[in-house]
C-alpha atoms as a PDB file:
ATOM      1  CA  UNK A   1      -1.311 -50.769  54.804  1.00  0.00           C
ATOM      2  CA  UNK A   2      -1.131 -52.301  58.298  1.00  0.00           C
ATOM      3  CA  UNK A   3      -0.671 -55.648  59.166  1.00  0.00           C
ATOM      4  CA  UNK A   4      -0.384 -58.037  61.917  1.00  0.00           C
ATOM      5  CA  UNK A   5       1.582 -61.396  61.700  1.00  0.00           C
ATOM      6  CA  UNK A   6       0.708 -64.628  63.264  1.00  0.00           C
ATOM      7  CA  UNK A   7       4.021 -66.917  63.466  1.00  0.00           C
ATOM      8  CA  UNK A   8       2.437 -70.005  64.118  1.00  0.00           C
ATOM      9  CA  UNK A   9       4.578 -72.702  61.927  1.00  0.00           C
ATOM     10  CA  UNK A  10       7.759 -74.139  63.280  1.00  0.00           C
ATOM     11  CA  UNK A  11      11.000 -72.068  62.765  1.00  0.00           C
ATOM     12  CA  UNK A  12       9.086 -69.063  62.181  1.00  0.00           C
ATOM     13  CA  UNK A  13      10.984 -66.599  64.535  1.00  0.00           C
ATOM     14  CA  UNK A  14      13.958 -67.733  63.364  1.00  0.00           C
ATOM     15  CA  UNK A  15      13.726 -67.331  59.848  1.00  0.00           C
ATOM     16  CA  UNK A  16      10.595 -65.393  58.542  1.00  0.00           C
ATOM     17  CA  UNK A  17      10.883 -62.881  61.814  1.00  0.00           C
ATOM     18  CA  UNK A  18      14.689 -63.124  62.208  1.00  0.00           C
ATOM     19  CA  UNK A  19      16.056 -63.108  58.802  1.00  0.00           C
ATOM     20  CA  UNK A  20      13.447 -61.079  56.565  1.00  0.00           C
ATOM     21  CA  UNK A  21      10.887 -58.974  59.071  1.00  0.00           C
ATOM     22  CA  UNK A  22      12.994 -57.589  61.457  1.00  0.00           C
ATOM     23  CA  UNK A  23      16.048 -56.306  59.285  1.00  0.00           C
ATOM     24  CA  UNK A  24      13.433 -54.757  56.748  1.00  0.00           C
ATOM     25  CA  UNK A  25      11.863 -53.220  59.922  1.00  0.00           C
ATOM     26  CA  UNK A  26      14.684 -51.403  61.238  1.00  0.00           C
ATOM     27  CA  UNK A  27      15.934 -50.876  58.031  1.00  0.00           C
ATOM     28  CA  UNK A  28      13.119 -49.218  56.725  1.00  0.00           C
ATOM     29  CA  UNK A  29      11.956 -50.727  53.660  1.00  0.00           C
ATOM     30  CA  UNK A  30       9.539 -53.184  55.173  1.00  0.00           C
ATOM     31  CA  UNK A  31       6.549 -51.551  52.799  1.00  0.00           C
ATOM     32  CA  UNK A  32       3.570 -52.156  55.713  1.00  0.00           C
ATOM     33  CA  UNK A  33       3.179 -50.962  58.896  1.00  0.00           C
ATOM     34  CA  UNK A  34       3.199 -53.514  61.206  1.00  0.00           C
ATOM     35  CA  UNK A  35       0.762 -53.404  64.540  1.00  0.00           C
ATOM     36  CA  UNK A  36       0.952 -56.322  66.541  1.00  0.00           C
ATOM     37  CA  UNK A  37       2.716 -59.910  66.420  1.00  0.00           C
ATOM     38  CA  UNK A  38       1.419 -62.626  67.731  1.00  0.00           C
ATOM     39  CA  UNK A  39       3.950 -66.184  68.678  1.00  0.00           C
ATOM     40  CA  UNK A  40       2.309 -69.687  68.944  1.00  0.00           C
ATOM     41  CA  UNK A  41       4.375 -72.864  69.834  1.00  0.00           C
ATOM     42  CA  UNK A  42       8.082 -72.434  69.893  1.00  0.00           C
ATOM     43  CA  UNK A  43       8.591 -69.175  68.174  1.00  0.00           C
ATOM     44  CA  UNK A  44       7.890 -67.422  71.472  1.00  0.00           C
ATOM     45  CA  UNK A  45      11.156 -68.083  72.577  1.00  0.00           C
ATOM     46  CA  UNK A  46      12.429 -65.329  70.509  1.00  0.00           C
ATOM     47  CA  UNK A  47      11.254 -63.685  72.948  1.00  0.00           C
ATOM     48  CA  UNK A  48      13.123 -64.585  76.245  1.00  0.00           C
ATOM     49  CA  UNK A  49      14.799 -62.120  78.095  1.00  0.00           C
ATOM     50  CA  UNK A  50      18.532 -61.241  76.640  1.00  0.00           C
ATOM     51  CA  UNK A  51      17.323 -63.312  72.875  1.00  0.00           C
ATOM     52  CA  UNK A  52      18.600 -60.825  70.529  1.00  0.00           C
ATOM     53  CA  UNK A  53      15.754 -61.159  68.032  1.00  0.00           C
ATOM     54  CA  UNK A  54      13.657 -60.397  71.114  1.00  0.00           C
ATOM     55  CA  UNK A  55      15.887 -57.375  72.473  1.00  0.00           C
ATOM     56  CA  UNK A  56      15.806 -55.911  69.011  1.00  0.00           C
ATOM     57  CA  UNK A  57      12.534 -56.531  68.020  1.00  0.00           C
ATOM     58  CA  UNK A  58      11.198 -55.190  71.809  1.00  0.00           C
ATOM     59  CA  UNK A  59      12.894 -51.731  70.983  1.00  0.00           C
ATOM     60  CA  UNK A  60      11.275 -51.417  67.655  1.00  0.00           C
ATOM     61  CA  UNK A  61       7.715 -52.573  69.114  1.00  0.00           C
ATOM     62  CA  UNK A  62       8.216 -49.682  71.683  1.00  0.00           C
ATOM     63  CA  UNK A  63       9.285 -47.182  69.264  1.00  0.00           C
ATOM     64  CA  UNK A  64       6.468 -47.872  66.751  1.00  0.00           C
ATOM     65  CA  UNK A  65       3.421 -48.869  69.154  1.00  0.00           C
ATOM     66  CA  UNK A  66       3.321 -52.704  67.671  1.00  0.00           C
ATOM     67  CA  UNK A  67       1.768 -55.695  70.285  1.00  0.00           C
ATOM     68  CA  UNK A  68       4.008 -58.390  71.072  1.00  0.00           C
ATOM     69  CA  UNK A  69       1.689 -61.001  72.423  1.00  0.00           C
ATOM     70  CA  UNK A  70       2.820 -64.274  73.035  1.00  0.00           C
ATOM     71  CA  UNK A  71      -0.160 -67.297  73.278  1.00  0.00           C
ATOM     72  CA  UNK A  72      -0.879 -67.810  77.306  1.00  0.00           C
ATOM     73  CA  UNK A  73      -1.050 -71.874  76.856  1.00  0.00           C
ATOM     74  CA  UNK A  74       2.098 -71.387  74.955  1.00  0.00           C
ATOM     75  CA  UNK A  75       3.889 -69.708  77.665  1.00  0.00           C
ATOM     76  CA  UNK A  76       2.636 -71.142  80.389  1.00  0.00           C
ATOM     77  CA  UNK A  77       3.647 -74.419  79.307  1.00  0.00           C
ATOM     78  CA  UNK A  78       7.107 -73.324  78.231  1.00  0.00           C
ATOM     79  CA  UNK A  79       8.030 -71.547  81.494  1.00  0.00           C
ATOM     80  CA  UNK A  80       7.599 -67.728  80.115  1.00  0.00           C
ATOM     81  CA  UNK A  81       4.130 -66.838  82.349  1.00  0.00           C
ATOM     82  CA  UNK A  82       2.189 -67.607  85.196  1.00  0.00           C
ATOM     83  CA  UNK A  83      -0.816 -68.436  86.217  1.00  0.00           C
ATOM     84  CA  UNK A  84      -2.781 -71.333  85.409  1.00  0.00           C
ATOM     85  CA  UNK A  85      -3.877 -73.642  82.610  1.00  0.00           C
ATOM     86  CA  UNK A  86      -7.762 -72.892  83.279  1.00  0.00           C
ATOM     87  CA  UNK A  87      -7.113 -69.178  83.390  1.00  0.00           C
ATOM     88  CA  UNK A  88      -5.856 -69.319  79.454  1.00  0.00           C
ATOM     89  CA  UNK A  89      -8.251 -66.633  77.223  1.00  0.00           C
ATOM     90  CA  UNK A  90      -9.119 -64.982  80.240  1.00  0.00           C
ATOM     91  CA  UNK A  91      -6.710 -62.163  80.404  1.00  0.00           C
ATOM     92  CA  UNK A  92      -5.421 -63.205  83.840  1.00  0.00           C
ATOM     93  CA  UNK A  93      -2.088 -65.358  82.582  1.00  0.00           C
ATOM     94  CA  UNK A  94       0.760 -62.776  82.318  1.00  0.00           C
ATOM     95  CA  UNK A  95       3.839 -63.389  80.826  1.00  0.00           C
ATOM     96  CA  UNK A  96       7.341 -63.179  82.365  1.00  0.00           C
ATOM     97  CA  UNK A  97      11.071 -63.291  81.619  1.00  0.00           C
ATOM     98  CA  UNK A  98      10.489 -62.070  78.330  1.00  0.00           C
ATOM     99  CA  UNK A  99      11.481 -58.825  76.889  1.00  0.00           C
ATOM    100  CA  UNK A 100       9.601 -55.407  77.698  1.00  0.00           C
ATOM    101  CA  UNK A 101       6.322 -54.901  76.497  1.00  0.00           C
ATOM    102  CA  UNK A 102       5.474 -58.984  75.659  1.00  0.00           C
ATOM    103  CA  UNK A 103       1.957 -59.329  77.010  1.00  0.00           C
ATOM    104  CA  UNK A 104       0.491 -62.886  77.486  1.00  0.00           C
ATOM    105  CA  UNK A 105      -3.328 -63.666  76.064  1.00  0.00           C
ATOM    106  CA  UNK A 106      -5.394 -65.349  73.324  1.00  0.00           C
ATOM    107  CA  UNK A 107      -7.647 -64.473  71.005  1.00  0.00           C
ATOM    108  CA  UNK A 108     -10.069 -62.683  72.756  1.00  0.00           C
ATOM    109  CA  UNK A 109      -6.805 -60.605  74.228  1.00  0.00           C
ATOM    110  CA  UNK A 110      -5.500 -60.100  70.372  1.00  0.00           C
ATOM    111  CA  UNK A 111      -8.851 -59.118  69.331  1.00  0.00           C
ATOM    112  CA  UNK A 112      -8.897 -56.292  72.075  1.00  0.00           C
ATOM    113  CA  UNK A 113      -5.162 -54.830  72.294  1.00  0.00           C
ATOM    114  CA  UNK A 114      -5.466 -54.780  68.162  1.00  0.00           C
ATOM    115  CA  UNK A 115      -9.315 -53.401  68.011  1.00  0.00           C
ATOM    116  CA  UNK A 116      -7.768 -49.384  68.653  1.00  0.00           C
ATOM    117  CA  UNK A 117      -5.309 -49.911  66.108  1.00  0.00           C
ATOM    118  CA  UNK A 118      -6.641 -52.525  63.365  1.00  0.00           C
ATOM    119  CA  UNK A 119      -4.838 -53.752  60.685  1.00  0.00           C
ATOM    120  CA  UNK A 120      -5.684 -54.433  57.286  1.00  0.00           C
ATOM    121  CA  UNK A 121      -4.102 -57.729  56.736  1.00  0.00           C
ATOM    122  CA  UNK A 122      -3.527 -60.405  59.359  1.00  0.00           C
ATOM    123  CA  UNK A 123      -0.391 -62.705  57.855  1.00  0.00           C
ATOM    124  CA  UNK A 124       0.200 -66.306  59.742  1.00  0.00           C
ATOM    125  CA  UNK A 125       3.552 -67.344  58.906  1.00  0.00           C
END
């Protein structure tokens, strides 16, 4: 089965991600593959340049093809993109000192980098 998680509640990164996904990930016993991650709010600050959750969870997402997206409006308004406020869904917002491979966007984005590689289940956390 693949899925794709939404960590949209508060603490998300840091516990559901940090303390359950990511060890079962590179441990192996996760049970799903996982395709793409998506981080509203706060929890994109896991994914900062030199966060560890981010560094380790960055080599993983390379390793096994999964999207690390990280909501533009989000971003933007917490200092990890640029562009503008107006340009948010668009595509055009791109996201910066995060870890490699984080790309910036919102739905319409999501709906696109997931659409070659689908997943079965879509889990907000």
């Amino acid at each position: 089965m693949k899925v794709a998680y939404v960590f949209a509640t508060p603490m998300a990164s840091a516990f559901k991600l940090a303390r359950m996904i990511l060890p079962q990930l590179e441990q192996g016993i996760h049970g799903a593959e996982v395709v793409g991650m998506m981080f509203f709010d706060d929890n994109i600050y896991c994914l900062r340049q030199g966060d560890e959750v981010g560094e380790r969870l960055a080599r993983l997402a390379a390793e096994r093809n999964i999207l690390l997206m990280i909501c533009d409006d989000c971003a933007l308004r917490r200092g990890l993109a640029t562009g503008e406020l107006h340009l948010c869904g668009t595509g055009e917002v791109v996201a910066k000192d995060t870890v490699p491979g984080v790309v910036a966007g919102c739905f319409p984005q999501l709906y696109a980098a997931l659409a070659t590689n689908p997943p079965d289940q879509v889990i907000t956390l």
